[in-house]
C-alpha atoms as a PDB file:
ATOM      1  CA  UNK A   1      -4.997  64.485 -30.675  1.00  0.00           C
ATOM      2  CA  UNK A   2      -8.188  62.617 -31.475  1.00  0.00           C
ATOM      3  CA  UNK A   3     -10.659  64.105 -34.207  1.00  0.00           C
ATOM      4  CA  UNK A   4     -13.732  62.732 -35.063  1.00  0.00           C
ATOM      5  CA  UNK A   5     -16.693  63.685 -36.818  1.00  0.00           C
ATOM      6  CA  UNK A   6     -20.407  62.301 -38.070  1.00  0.00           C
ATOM      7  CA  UNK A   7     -21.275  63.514 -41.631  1.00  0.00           C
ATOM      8  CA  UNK A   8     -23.870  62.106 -43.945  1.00  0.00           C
ATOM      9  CA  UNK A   9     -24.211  58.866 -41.651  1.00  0.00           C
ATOM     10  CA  UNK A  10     -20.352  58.502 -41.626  1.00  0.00           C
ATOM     11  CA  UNK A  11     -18.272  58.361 -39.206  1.00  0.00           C
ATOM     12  CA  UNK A  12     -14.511  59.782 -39.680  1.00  0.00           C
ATOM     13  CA  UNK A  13     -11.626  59.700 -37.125  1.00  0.00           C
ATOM     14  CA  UNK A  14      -8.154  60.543 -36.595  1.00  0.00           C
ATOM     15  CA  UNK A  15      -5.399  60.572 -34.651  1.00  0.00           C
ATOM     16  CA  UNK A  16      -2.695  63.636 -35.069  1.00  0.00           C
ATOM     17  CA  UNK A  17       0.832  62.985 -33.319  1.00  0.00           C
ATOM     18  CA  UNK A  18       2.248  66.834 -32.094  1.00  0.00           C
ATOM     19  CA  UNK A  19       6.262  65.329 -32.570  1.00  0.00           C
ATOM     20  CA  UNK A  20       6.270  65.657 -36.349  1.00  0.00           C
ATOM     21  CA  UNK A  21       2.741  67.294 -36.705  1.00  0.00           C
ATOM     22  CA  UNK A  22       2.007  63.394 -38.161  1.00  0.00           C
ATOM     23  CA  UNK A  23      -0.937  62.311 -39.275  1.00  0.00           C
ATOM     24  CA  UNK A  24      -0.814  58.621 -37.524  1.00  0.00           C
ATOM     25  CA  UNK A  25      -4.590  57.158 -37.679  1.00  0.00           C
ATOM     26  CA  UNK A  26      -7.397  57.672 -39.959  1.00  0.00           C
ATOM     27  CA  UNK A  27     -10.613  55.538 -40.439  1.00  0.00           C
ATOM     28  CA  UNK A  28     -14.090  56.010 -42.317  1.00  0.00           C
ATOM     29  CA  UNK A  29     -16.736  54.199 -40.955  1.00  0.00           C
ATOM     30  CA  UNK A  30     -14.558  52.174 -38.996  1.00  0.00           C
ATOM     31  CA  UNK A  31     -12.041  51.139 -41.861  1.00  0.00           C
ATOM     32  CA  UNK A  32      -8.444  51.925 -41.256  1.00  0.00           C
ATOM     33  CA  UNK A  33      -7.385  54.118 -44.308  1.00  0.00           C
ATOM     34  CA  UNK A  34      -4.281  55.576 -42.417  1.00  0.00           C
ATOM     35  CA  UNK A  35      -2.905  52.113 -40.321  1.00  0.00           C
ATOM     36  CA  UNK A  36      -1.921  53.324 -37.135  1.00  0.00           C
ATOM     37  CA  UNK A  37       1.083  52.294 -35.051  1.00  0.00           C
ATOM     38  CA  UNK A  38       1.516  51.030 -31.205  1.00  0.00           C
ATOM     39  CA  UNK A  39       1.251  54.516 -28.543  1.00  0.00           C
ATOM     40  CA  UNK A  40       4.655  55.339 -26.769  1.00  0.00           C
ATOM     41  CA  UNK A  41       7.218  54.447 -30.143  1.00  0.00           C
ATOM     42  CA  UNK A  42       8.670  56.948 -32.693  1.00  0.00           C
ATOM     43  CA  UNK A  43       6.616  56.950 -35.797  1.00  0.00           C
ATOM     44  CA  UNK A  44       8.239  53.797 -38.135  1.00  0.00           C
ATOM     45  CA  UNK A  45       9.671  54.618 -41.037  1.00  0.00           C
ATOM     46  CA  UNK A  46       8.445  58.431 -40.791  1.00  0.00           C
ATOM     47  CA  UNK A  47       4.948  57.285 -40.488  1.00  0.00           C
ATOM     48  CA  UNK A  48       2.625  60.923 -41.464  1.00  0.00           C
ATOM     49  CA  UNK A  49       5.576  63.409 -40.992  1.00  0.00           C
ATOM     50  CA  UNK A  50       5.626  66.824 -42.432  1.00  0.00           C
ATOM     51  CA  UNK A  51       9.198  67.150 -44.054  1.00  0.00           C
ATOM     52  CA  UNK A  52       9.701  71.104 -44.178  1.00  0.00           C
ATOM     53  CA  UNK A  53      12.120  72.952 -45.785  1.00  0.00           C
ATOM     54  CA  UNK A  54      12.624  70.033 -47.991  1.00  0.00           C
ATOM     55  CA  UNK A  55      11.461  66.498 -48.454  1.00  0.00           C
ATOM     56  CA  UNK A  56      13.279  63.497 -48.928  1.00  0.00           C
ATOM     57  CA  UNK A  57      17.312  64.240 -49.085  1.00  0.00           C
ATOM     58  CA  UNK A  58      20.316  66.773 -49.759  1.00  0.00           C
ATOM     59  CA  UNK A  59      23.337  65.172 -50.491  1.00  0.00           C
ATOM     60  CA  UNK A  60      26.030  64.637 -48.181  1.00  0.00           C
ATOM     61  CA  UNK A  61      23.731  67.406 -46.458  1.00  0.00           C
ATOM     62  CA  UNK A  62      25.383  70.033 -48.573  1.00  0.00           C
ATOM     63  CA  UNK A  63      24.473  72.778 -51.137  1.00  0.00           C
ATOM     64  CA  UNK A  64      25.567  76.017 -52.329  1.00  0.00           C
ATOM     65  CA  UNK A  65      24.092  79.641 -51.037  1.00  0.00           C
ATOM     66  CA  UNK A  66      25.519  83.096 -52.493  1.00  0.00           C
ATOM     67  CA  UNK A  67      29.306  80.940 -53.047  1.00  0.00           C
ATOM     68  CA  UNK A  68      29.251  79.410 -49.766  1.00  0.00           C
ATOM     69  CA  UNK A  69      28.609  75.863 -48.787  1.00  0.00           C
ATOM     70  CA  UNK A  70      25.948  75.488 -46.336  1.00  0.00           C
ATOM     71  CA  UNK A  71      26.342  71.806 -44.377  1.00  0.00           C
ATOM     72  CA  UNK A  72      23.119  70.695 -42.608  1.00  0.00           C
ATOM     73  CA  UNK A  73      23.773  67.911 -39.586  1.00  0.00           C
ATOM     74  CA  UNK A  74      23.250  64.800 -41.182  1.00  0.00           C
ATOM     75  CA  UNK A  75      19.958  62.747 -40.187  1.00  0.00           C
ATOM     76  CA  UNK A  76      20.722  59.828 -42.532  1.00  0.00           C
ATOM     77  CA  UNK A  77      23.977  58.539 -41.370  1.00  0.00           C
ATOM     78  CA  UNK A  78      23.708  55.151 -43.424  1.00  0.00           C
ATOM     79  CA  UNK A  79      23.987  57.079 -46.958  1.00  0.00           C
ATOM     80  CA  UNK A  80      25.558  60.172 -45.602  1.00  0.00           C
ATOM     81  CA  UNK A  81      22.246  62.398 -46.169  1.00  0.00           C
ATOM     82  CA  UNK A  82      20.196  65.231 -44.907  1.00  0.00           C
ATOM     83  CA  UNK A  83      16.925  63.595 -44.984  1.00  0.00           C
ATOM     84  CA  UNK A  84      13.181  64.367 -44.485  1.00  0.00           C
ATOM     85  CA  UNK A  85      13.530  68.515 -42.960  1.00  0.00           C
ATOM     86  CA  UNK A  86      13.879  70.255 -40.203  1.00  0.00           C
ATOM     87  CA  UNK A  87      10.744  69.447 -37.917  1.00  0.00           C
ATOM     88  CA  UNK A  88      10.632  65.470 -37.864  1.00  0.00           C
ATOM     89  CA  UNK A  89      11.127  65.430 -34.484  1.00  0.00           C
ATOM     90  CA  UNK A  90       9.989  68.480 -33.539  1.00  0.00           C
ATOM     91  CA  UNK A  91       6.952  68.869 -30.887  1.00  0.00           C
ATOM     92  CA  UNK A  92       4.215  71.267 -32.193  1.00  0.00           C
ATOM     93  CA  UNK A  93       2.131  74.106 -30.615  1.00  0.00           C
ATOM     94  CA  UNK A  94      -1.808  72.680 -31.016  1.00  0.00           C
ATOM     95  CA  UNK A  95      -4.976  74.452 -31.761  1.00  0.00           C
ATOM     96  CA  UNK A  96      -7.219  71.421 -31.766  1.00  0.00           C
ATOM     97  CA  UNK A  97     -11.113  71.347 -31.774  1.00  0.00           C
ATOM     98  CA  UNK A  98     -13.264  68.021 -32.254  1.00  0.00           C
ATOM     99  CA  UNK A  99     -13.403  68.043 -36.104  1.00  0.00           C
ATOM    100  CA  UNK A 100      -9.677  69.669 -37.134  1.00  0.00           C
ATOM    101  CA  UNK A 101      -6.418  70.283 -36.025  1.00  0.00           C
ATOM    102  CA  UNK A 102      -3.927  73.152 -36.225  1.00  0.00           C
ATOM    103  CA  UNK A 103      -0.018  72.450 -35.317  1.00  0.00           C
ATOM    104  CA  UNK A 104       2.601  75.161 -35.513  1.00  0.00           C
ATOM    105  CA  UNK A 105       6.202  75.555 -35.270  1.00  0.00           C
ATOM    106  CA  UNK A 106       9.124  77.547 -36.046  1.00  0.00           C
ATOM    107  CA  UNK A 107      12.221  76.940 -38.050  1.00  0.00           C
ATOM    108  CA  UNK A 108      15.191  78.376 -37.119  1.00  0.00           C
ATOM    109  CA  UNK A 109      18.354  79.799 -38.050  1.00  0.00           C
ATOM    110  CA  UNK A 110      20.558  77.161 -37.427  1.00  0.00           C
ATOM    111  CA  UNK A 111      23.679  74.837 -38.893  1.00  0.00           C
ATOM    112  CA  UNK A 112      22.792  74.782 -42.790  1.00  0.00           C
ATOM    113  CA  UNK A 113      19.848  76.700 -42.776  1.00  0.00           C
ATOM    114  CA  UNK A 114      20.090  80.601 -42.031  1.00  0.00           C
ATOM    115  CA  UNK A 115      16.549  81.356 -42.560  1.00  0.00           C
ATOM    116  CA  UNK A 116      13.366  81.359 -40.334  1.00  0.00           C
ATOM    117  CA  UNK A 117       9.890  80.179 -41.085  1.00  0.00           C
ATOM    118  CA  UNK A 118       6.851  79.855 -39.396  1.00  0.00           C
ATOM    119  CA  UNK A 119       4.915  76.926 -40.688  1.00  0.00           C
ATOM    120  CA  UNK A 120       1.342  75.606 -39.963  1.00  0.00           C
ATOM    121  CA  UNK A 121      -0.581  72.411 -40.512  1.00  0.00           C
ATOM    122  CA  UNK A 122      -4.546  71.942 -40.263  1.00  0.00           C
ATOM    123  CA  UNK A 123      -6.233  68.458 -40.648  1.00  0.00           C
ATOM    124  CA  UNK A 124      -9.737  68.948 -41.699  1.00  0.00           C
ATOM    125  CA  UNK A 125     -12.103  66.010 -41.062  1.00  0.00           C
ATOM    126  CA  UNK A 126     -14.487  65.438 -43.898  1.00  0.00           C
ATOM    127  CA  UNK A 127     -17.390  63.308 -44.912  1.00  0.00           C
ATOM    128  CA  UNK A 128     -15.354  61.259 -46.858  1.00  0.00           C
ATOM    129  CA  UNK A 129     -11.837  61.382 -45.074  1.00  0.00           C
ATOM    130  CA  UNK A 130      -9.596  64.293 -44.910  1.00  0.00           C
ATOM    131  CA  UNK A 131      -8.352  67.548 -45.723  1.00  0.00           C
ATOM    132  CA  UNK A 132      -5.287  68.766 -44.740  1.00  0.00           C
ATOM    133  CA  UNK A 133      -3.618  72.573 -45.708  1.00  0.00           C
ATOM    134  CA  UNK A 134       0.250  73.514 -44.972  1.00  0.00           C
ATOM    135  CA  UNK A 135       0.948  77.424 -44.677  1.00  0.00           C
ATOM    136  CA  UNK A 136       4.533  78.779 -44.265  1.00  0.00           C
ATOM    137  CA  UNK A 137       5.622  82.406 -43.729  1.00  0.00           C
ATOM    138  CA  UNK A 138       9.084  83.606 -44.229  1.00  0.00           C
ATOM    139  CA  UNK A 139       9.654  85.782 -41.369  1.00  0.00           C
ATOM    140  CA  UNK A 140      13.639  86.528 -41.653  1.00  0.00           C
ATOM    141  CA  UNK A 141      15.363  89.102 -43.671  1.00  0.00           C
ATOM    142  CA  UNK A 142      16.372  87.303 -47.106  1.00  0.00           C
ATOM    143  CA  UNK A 143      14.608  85.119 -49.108  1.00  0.00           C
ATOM    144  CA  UNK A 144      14.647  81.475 -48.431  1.00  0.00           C
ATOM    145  CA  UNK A 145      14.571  78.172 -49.950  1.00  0.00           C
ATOM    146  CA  UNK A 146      11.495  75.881 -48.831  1.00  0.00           C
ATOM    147  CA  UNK A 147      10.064  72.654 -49.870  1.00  0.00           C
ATOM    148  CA  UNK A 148       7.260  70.700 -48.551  1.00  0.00           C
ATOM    149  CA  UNK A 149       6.727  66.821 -48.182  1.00  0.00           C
ATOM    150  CA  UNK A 150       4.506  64.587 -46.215  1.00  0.00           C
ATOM    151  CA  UNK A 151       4.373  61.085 -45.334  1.00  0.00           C
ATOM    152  CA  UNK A 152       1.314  59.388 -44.959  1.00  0.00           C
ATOM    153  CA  UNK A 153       0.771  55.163 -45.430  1.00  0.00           C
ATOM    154  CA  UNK A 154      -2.435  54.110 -46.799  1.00  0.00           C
ATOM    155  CA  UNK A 155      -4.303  50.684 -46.740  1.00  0.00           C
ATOM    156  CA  UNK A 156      -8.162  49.596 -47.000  1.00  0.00           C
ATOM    157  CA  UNK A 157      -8.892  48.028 -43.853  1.00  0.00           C
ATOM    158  CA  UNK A 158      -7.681  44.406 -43.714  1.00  0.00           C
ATOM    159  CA  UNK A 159      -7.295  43.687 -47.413  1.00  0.00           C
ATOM    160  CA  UNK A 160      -4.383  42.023 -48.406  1.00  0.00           C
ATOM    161  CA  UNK A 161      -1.951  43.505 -50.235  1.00  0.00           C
ATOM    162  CA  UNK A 162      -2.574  40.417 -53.208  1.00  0.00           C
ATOM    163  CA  UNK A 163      -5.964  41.845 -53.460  1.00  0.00           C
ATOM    164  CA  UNK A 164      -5.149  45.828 -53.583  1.00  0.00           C
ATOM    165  CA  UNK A 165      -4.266  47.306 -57.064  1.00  0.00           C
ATOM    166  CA  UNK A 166      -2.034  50.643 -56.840  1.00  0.00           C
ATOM    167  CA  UNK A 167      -2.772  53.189 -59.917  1.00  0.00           C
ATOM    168  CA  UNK A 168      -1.115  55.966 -60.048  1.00  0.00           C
ATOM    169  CA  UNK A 169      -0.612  58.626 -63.135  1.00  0.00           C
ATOM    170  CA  UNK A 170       3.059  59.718 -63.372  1.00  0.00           C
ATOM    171  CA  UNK A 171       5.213  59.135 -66.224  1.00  0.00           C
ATOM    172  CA  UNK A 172       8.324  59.772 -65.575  1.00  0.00           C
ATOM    173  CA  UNK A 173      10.310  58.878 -62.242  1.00  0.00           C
ATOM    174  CA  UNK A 174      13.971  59.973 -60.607  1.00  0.00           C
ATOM    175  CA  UNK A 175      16.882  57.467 -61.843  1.00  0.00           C
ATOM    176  CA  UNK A 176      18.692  57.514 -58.215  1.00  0.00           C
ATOM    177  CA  UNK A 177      21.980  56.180 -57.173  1.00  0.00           C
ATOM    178  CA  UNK A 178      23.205  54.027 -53.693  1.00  0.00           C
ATOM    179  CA  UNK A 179      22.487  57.291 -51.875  1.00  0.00           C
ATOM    180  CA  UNK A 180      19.058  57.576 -52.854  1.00  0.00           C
ATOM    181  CA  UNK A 181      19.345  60.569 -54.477  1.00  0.00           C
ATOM    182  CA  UNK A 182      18.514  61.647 -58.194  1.00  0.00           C
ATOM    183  CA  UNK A 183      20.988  61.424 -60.831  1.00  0.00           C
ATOM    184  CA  UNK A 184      18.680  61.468 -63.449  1.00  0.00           C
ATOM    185  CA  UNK A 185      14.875  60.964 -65.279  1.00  0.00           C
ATOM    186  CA  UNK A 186      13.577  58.153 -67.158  1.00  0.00           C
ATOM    187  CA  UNK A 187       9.905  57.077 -68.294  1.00  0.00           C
ATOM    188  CA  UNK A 188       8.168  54.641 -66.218  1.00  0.00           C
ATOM    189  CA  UNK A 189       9.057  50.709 -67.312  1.00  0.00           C
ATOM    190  CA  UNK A 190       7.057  47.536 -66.677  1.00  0.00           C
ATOM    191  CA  UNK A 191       8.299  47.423 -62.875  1.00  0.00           C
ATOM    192  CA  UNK A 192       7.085  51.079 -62.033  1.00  0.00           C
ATOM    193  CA  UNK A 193       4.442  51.706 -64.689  1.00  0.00           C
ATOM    194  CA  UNK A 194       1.094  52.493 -62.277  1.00  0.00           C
ATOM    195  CA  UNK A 195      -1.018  54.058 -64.646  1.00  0.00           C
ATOM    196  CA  UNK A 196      -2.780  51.018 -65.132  1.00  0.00           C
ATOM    197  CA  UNK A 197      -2.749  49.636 -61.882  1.00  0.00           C
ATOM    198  CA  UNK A 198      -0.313  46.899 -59.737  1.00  0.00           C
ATOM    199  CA  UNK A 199      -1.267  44.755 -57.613  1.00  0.00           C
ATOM    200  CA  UNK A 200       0.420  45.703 -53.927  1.00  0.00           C
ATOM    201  CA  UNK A 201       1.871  42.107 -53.247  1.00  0.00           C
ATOM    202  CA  UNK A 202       4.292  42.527 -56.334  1.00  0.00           C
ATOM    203  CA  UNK A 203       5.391  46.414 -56.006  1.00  0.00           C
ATOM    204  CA  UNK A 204       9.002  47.154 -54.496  1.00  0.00           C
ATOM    205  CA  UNK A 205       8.551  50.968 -54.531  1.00  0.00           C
ATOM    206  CA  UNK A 206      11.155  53.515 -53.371  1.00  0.00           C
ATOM    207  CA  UNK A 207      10.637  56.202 -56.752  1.00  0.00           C
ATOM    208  CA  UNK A 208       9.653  59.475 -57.259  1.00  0.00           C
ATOM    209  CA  UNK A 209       7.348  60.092 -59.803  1.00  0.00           C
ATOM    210  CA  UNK A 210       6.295  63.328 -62.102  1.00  0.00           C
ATOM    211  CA  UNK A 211       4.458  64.577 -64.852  1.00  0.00           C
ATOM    212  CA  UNK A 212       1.557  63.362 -63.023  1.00  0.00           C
ATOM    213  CA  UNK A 213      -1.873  63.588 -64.720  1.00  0.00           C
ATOM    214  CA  UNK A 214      -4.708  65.961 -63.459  1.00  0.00           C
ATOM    215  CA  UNK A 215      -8.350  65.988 -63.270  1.00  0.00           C
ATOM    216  CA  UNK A 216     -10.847  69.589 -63.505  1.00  0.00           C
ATOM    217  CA  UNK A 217      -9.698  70.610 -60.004  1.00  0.00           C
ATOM    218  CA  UNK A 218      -6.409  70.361 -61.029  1.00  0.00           C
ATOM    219  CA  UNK A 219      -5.670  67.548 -58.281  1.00  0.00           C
ATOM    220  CA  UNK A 220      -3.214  64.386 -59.368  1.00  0.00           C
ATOM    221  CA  UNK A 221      -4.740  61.168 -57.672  1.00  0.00           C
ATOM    222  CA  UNK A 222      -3.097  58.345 -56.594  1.00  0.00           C
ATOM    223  CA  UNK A 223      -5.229  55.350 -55.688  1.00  0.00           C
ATOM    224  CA  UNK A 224      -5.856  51.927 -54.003  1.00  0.00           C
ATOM    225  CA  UNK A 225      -8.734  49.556 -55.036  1.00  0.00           C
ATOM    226  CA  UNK A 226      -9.742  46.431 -53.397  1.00  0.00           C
ATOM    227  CA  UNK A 227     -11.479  43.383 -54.739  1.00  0.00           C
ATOM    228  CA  UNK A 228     -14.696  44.647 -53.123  1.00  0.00           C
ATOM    229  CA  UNK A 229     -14.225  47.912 -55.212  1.00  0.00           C
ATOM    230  CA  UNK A 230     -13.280  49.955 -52.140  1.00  0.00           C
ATOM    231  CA  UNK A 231     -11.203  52.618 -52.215  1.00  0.00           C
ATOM    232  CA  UNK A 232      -8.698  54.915 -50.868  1.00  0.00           C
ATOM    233  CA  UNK A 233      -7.216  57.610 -52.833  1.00  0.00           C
ATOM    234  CA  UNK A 234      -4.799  60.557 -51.942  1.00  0.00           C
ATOM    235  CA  UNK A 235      -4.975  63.953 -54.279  1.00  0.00           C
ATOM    236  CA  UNK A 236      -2.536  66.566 -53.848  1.00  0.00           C
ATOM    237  CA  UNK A 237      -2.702  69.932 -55.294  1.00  0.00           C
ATOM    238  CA  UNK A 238      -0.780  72.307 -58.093  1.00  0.00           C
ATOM    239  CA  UNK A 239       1.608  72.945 -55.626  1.00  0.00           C
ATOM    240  CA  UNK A 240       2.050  69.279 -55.516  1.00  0.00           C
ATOM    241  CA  UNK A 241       4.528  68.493 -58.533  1.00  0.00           C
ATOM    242  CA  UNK A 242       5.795  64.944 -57.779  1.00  0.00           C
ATOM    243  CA  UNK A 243       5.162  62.263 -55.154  1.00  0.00           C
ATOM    244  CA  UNK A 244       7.667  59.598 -53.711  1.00  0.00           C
ATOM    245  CA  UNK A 245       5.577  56.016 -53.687  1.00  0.00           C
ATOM    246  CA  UNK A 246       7.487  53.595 -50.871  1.00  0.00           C
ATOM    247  CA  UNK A 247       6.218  49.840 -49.826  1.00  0.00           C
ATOM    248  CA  UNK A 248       7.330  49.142 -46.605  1.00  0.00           C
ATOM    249  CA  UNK A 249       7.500  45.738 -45.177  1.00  0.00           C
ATOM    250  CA  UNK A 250       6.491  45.041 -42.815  1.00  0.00           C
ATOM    251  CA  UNK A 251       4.246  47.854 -41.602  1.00  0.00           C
ATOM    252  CA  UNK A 252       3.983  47.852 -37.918  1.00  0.00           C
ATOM    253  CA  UNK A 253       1.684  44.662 -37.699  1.00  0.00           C
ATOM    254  CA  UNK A 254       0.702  44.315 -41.169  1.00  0.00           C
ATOM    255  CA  UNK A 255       3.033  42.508 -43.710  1.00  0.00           C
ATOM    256  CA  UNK A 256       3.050  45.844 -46.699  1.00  0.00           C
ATOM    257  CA  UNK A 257       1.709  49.354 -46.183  1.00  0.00           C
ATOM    258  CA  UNK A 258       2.653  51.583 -49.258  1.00  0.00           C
ATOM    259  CA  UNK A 259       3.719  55.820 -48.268  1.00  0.00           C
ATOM    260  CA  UNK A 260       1.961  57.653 -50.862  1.00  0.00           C
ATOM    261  CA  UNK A 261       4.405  61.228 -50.493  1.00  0.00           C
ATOM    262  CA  UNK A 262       3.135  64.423 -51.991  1.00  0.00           C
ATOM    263  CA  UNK A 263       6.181  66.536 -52.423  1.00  0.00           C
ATOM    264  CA  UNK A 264       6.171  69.847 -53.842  1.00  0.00           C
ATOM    265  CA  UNK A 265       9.769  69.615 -54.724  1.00  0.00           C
ATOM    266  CA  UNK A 266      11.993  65.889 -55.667  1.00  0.00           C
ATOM    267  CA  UNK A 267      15.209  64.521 -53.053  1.00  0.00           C
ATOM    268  CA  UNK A 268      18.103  66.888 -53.754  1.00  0.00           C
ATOM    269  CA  UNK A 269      16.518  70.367 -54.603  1.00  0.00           C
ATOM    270  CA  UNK A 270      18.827  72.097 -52.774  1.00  0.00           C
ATOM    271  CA  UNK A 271      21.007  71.569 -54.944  1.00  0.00           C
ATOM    272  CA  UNK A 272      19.064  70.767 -58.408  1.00  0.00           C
ATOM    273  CA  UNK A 273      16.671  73.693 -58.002  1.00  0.00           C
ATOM    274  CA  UNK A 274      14.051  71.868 -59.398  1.00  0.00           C
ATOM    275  CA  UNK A 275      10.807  72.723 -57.516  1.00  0.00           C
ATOM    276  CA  UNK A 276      12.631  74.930 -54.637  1.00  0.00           C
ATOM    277  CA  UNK A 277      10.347  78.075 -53.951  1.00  0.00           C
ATOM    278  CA  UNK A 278      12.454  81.137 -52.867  1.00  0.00           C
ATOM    279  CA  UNK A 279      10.075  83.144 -50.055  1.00  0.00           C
ATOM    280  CA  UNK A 280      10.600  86.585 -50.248  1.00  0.00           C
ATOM    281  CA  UNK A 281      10.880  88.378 -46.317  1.00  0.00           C
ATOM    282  CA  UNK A 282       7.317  88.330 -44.930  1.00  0.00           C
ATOM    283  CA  UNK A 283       5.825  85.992 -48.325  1.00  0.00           C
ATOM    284  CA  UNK A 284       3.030  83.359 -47.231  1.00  0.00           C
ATOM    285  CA  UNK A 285       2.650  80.180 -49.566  1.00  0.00           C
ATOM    286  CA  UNK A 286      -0.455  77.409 -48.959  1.00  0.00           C
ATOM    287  CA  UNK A 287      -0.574  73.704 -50.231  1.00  0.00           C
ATOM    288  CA  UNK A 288      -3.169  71.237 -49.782  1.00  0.00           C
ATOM    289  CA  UNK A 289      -3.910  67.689 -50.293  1.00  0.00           C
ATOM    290  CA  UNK A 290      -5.944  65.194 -48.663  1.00  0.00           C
ATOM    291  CA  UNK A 291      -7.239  61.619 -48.577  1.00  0.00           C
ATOM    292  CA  UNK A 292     -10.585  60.184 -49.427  1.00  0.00           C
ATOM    293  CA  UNK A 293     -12.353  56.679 -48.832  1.00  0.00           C
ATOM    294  CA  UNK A 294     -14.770  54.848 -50.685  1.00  0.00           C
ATOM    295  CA  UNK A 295     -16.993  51.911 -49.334  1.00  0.00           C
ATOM    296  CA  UNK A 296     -17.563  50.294 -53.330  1.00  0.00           C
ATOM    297  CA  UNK A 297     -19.858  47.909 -53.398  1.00  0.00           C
ATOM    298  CA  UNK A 298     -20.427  47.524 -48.967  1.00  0.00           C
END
């Protein structure tokens, strides 16, 4: 789906993939914010996903419900994990107009996960960027466990990565093991401190963060500044607790893009607990972040 929209003499586009509801494209005033990807391929490296009932992992795709172990079919065969939800792969109903985007679908009882959900995602163009608001309804008979995670790249244009500085507010990220998955906390060092900034180039990035500062809208904000002073930033609301930062090289045909992952919940809730929300039969939950460009000093 293409969106596009003319506000206060700017000009905003995206593109919105229905396998993954993925958000695969965005650009302000012709700069790529979101880098997009050649048509006909699967999305690299979960390029924009929605990960729903949980992001990230569960271990050996196991975890305990009511003293029995539920096994979900593993989906990351190379450490033995259930990774990134349900839907990845998953084609969405679309309600699409020429400035936003809704895309719906269903989880269902299946192997792992006894529960069913109906989940929505709408991409809101604005002047600025976008806006985009996840809603999920637990429509079965018992309460169930649900996460959210998405996984968008960012870049500014055709800066290189030597001249974009990441900052980002968290102070504490997940100690994980070979697997990937947490075995513990630990406060930022010299090699994954952002709160002052890092220059793109040098960042090798595959951590969850917390404790993640907010401003008066209550929105943590993760950023990218170029030499020109343009930027791109990602905010993520309240219901946003912790975000997964990843460099990827290379990125389709750039050499670095950096995923900037709100999560609502770290790898391994499932099991840990930590962030999980339990829907009650027939409870609705919303969470919203979005992504905003700046043109600096253009």
């Amino acid at each position: 789906m293409f969106l596009r929209t003319e506000r206060d003499g700017r000009v905003v586009t995206a593109q919105i993939a229905q396998v993954g509801a993925a958000l695969r494209h965005l650009t302000v005033d012709g700069v790529d914010v979101v880098p997009s990807y050649p048509a006909g391929v699967p999305a690299p490296s979960a390029s924009g996903i929605v990960m729903v009932p949980w992001p990230n992992r569960v271990r050996h795709g196991e975890w305990e419900l009511a003293s029995s172990t539920q096994r979900l079919a593993i989906s990351e065969p190379a450490r033995g994990n259930a990774s990134h939800g349900l839907l990845r792969f998953t084609a969405y109903d679309v309600a699409d107009g020429p400035e936003s985007v809704t895309l719906r679908a269903d989880v269902y009882p299946q192997t792992g996960y006894p529960f069913h959900l109906q989940t929505a995602v709408t991409y809101a163009l604005v002047a600025d960027g976008i806006v985009v608001t996840h809603a999920i309804r637990n429509v079965g008979d018992a309460a169930a466990p649900v996460a959210i995670g998405t996984h968008p790249y960012l870049v500014i244009g055709d800066a290189p990565a030597d001249d974009i500085t990441v900052t980002s507010s968290g102070t504490t990220y997940f100690v994980v093991d070979d697997a990937l998955v947490p075995v513990g906390r630990a406060g930022v060092t010299a090699a994954n401190d952002l709160r002052d900034g890092q220059t793109l180039a040098e960042l090798e990035l595959d951590t969850a963060y917390t404790e993640l500062r907010r401003n008066a809208a209550g929105h943590a904000v993760h950023t990218l500044r170029d030499g020109a002073g343009r930027t791109v930033s990602l905010w993520q609301d309240e219901s946003f607790d912790f975000v997964q930062l990843y460099t990827q090289r290379p990125y389709a045909d750039r050499a670095v893009a950096i995923a900037v992952e709100p999560m609502t919940a770290p790898a391994n809730a499932f099991n840990s607990g930590e962030g999980l929300r339990w829907l009650a039969p027939e409870e609705a939950w919303q969470a919203q972040w979005g992504i905003s460009y700046s043109g600096g000093d253009r």
